[in-house]
C-alpha atoms as a PDB file:
ATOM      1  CA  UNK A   1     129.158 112.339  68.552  1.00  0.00           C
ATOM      2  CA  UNK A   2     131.084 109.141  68.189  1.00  0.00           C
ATOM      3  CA  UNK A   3     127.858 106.971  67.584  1.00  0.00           C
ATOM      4  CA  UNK A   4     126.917 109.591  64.955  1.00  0.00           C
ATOM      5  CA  UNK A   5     130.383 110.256  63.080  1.00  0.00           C
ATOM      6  CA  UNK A   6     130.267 113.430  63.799  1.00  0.00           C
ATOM      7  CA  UNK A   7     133.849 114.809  65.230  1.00  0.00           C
ATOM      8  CA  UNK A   8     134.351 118.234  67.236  1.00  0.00           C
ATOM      9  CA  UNK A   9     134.875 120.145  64.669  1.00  0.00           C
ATOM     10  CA  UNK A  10     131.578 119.814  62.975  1.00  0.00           C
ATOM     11  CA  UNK A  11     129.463 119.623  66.065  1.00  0.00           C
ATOM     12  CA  UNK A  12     127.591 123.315  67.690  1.00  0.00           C
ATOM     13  CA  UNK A  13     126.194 123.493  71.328  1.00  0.00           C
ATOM     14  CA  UNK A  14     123.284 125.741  71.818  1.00  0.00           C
ATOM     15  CA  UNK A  15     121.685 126.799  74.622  1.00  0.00           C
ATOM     16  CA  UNK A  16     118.995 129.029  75.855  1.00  0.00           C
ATOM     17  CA  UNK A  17     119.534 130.401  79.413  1.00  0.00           C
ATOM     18  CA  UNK A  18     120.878 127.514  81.720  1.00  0.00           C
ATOM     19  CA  UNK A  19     121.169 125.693  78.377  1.00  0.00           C
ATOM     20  CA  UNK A  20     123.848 128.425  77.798  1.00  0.00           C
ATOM     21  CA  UNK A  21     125.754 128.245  80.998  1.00  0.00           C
ATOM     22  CA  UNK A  22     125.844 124.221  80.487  1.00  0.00           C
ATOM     23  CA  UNK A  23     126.969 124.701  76.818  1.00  0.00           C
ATOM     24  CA  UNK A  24     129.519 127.772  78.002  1.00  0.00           C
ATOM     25  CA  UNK A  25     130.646 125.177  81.120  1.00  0.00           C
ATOM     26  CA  UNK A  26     131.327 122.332  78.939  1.00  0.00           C
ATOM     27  CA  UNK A  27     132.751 123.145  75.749  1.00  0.00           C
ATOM     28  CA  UNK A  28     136.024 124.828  77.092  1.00  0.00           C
ATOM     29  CA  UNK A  29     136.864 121.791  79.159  1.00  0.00           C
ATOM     30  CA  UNK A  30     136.656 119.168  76.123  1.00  0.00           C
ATOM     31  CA  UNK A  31     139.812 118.381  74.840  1.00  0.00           C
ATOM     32  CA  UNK A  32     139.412 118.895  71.850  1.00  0.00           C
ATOM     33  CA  UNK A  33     137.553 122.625  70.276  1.00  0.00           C
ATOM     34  CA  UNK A  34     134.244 122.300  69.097  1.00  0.00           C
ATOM     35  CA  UNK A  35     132.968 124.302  65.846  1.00  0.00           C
ATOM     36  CA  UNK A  36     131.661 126.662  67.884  1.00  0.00           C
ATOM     37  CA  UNK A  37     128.792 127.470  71.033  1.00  0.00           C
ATOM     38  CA  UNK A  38     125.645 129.533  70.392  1.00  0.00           C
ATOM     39  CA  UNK A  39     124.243 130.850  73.746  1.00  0.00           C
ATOM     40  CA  UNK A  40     121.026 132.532  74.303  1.00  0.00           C
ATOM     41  CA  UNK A  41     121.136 135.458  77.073  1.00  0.00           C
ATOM     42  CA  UNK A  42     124.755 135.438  78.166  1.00  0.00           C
ATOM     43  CA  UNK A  43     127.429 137.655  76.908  1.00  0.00           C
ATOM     44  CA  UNK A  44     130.501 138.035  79.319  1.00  0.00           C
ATOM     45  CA  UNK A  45     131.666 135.041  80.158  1.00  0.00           C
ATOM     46  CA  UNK A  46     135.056 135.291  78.771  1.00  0.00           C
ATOM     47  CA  UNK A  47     134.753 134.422  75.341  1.00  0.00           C
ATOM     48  CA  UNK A  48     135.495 136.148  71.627  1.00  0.00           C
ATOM     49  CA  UNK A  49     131.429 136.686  70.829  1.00  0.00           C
ATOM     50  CA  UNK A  50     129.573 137.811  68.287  1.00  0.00           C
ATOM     51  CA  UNK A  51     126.606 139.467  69.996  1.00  0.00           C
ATOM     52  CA  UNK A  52     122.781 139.988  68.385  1.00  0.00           C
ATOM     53  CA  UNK A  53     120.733 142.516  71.320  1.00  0.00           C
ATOM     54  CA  UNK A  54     116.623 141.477  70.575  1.00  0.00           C
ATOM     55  CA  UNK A  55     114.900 144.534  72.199  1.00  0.00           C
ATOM     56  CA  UNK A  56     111.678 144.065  74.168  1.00  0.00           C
ATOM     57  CA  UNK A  57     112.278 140.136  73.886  1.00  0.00           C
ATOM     58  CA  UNK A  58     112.257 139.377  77.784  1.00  0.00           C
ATOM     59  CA  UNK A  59     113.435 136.095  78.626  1.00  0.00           C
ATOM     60  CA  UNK A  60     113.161 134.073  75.023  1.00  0.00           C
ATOM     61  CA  UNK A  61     114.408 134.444  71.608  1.00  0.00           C
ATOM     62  CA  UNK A  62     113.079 136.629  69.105  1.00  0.00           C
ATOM     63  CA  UNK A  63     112.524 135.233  65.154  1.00  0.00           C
ATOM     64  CA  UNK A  64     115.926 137.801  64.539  1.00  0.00           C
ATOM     65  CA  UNK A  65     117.754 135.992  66.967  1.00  0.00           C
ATOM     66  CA  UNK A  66     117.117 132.849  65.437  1.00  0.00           C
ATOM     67  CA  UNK A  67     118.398 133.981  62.162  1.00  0.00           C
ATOM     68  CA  UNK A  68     121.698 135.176  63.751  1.00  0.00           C
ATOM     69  CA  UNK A  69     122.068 131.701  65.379  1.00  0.00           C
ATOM     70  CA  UNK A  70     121.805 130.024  61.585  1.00  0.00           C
ATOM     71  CA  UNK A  71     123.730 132.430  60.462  1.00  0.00           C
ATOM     72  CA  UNK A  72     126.792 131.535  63.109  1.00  0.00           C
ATOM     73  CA  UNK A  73     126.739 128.125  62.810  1.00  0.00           C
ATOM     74  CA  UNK A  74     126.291 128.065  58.320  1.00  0.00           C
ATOM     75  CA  UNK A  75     129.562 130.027  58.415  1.00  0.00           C
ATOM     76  CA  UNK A  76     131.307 128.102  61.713  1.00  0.00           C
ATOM     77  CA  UNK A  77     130.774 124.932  59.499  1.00  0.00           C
ATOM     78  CA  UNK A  78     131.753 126.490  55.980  1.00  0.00           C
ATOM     79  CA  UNK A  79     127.840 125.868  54.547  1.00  0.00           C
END
């Protein structure tokens, strides 16, 4: 983030199954918030979520999904 110029508050983690519990182990132990986390195919781990259910998807991410994810993170960083 430093290399880029990009601070905390502008950067998203996203993750896709262990992608998600990396992005959902990290984040909370940074010091300082990030803009926000979008994680694929977890939804109690303690956190305020927003939660999209894709029916019949099985273990990936429907094109509805995806849309939800922009969605988050346009709004998250005020586009």
């Amino acid at each position: 983030m430093e290399e880029e110029g990009v601070g905390p508050d502008r950067t998203i983690l996203l993750g896709f199954s262990q992608g998600t519990m990396l992005s959902l182990h990290v984040a909370p132990r940074r010091a300082a918030p990030l803009a926000g986390i979008v994680a694929f195919s977890l939804s109690q781990a303690g956190f305020d979520v927003y939660a999209h259910v894709m029916k019949g998807t099985g273990h990936g991410i429907a094109p509805d999904g995806l849309s939800v994810a922009l969605a988050f993170m346009r709004d998250r960083l005020g586009m």
